[in-house]
N, C-alpha and C. Protein backbone atom coordinates (compact mmCIF):
# COMPACT_ATOMS: atom_id res chain seq x y z
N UNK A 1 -2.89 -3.38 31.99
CA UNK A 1 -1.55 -2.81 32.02
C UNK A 1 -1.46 -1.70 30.98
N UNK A 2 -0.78 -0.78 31.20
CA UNK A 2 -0.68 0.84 30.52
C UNK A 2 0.52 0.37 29.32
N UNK A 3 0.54 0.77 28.32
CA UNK A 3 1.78 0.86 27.56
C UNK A 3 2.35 1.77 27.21
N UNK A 4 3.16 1.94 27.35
CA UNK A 4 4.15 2.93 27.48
C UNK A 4 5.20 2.71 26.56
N UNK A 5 5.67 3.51 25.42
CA UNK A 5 6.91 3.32 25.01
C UNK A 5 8.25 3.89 25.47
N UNK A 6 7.86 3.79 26.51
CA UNK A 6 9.42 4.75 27.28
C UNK A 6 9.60 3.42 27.97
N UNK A 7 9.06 2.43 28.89
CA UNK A 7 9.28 1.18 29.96
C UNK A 7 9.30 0.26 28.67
N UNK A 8 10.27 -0.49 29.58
CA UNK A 8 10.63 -1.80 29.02
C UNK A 8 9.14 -2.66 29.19
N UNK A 9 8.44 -2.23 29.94
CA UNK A 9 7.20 -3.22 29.58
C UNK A 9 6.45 -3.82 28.26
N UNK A 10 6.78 -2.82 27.02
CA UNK A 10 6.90 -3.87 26.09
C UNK A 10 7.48 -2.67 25.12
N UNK A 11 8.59 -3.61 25.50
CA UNK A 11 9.69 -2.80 24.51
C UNK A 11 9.82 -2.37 23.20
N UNK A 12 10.41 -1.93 22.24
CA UNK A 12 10.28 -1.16 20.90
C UNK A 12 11.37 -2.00 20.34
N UNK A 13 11.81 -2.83 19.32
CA UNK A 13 12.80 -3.58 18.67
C UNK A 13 14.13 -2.57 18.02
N UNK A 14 15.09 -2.69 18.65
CA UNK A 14 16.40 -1.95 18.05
C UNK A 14 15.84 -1.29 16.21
N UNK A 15 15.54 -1.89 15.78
CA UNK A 15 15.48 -2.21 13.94
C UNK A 15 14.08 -0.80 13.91
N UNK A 16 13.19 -1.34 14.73
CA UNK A 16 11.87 -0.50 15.22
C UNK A 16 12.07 0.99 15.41
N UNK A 17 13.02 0.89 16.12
CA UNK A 17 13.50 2.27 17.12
C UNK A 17 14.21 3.35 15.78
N UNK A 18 15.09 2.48 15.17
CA UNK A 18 15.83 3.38 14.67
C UNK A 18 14.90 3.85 13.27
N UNK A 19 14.13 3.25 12.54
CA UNK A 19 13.62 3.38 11.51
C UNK A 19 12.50 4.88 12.47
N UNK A 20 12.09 4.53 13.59
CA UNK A 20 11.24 6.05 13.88
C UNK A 20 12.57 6.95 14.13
N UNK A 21 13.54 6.84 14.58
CA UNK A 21 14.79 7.73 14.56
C UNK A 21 14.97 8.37 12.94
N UNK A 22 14.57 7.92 11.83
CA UNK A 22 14.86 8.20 10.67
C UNK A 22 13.59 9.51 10.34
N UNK A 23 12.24 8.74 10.50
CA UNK A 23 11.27 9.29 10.36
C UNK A 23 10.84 10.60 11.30
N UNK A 24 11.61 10.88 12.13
CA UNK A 24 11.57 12.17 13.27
C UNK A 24 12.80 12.77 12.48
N UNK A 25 13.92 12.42 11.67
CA UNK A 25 14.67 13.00 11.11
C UNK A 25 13.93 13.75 9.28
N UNK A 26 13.74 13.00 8.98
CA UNK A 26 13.26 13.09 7.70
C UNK A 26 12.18 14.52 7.96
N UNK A 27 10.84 14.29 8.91
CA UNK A 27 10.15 15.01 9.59
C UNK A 27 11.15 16.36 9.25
N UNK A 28 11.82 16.42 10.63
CA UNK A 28 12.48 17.68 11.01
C UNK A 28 13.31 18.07 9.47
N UNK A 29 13.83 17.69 8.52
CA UNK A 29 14.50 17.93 7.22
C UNK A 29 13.75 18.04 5.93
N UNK A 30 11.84 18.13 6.30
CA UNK A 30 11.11 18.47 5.18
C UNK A 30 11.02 17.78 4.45
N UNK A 31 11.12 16.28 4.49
CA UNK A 31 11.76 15.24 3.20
C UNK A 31 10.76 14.80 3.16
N UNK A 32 9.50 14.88 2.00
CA UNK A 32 8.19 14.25 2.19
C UNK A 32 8.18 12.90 1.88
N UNK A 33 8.84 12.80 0.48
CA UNK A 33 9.06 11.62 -0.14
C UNK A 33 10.01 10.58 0.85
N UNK A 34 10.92 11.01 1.49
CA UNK A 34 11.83 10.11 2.53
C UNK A 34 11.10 9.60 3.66
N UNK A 35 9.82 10.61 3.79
CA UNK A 35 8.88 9.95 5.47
C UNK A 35 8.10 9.21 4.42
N UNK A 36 7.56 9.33 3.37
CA UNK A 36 6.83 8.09 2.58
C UNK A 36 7.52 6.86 2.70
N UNK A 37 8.58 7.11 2.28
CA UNK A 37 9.28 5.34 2.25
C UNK A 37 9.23 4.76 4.08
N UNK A 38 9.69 5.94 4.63
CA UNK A 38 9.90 5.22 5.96
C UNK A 38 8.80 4.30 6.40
N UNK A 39 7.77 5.23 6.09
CA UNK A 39 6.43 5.14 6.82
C UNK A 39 5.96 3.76 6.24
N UNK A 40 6.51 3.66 4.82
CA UNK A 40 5.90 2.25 4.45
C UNK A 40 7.04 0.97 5.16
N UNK A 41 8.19 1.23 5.39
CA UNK A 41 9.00 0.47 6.07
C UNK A 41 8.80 0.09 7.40
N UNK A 42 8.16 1.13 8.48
CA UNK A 42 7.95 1.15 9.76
C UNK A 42 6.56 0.33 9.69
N UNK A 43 5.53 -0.19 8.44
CA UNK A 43 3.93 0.15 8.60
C UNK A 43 4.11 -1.91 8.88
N UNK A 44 5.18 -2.80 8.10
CA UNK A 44 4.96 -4.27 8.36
C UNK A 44 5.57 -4.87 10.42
N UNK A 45 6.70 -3.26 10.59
CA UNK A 45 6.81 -3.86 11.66
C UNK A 45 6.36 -3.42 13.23
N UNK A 46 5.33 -1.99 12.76
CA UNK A 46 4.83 -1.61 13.97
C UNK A 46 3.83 -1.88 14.61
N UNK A 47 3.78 -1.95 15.98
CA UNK A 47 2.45 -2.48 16.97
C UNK A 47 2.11 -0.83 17.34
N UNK A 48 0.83 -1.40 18.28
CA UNK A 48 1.00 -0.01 19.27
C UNK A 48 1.79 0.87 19.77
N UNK A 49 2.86 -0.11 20.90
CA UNK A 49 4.09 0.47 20.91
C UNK A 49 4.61 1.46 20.13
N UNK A 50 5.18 0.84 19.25
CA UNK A 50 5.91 1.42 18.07
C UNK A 50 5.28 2.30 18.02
N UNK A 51 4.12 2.84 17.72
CA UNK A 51 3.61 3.74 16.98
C UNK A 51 3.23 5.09 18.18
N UNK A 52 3.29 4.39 20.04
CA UNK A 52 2.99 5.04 21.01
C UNK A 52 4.15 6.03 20.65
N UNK A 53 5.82 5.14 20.53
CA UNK A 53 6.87 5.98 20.84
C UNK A 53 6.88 7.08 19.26
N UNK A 54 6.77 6.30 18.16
CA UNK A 54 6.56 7.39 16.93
C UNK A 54 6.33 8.56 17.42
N UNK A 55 4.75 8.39 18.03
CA UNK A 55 3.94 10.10 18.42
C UNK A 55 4.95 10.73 19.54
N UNK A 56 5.02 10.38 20.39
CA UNK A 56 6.08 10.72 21.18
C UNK A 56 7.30 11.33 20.59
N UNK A 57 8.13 10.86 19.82
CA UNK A 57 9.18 11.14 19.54
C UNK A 57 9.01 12.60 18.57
N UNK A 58 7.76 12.43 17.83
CA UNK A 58 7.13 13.56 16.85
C UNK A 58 7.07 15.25 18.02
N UNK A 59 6.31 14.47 19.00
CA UNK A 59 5.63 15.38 19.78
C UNK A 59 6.72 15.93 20.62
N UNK A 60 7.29 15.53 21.33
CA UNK A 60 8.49 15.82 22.20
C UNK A 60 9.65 16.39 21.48
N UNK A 61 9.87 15.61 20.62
CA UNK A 61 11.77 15.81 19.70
C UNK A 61 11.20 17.35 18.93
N UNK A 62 9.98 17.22 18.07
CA UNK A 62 9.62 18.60 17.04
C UNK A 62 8.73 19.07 17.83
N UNK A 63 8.12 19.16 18.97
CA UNK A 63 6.75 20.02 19.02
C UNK A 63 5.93 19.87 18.11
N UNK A 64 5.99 18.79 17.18
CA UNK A 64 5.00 19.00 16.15
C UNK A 64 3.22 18.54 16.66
N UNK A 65 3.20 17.89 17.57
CA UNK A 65 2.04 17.67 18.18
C UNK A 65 1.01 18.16 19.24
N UNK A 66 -0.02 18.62 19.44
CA UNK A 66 -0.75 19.14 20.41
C UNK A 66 -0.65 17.91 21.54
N UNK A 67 -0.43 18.54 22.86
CA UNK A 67 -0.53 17.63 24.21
C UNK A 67 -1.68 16.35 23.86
N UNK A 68 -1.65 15.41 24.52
CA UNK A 68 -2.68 14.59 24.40
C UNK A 68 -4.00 15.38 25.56
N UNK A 69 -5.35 15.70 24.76
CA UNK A 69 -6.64 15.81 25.63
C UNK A 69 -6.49 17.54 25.01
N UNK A 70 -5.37 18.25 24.28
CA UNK A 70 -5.57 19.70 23.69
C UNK A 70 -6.79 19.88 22.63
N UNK A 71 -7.40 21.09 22.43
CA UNK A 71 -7.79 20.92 21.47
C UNK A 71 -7.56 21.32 20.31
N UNK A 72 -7.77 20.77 18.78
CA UNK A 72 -6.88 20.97 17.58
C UNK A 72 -8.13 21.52 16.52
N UNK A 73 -7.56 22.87 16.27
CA UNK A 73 -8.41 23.40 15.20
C UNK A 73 -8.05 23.58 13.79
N UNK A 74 -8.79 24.13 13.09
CA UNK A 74 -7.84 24.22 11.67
C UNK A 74 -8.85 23.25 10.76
N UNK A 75 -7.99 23.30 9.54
CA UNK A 75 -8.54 22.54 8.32
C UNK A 75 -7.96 21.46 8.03
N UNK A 76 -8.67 20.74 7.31
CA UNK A 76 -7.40 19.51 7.00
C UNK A 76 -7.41 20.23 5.52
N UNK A 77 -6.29 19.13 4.20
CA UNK A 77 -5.86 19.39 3.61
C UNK A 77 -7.05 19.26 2.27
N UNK A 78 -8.07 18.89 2.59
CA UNK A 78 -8.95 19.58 1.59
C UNK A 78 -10.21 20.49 1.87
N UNK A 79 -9.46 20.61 2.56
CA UNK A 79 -10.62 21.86 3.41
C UNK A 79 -11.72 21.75 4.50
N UNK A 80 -11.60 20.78 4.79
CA UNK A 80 -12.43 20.24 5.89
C UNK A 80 -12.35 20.93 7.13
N UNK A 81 -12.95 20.63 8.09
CA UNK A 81 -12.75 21.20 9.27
C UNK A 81 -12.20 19.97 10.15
N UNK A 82 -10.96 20.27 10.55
CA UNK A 82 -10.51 19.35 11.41
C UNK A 82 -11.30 19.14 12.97
């Protein structure tokens, strides 16, 4: 079975949902230190799920994500080659 965080097939917990509602906010408002806390708040109660709709919500709500199967170039943050 596929999981999906959009189908109720295994759903995302109200408490779940809104804490990535914070963290797509924080995101979009530059708040580094505010997606730190989230991220440690979201990290005891997320599954797959959770974390399917996270990317989703990142990717869709900000564009901040390349399509799934794109390819991603660039550096990471110590210079590496991503």
């Amino acid at each position: 079975m596929e999981i999906c965080p959009l189908t109720d097939s295994h759903p995302v917990p109200a408490a779940t949902r809104e804490v990535i509602s914070d963290i797509v906010a924080a995101v979009r408002a530059g708040d580094d230190a505010l997606i730190g806390v989230l991220l440690a708040r979201l990290a005891p109660m997320a599954d797959t799920t959770a974390l399917l709709l996270l990317r989703h919500r990142l990717n869709h709500d900000l564009g901040a994500l390349p399509e799934p199967g794109a390819e991603v170039s660039g550096c990471c943050a110590d210079g590496r080659r991503a």
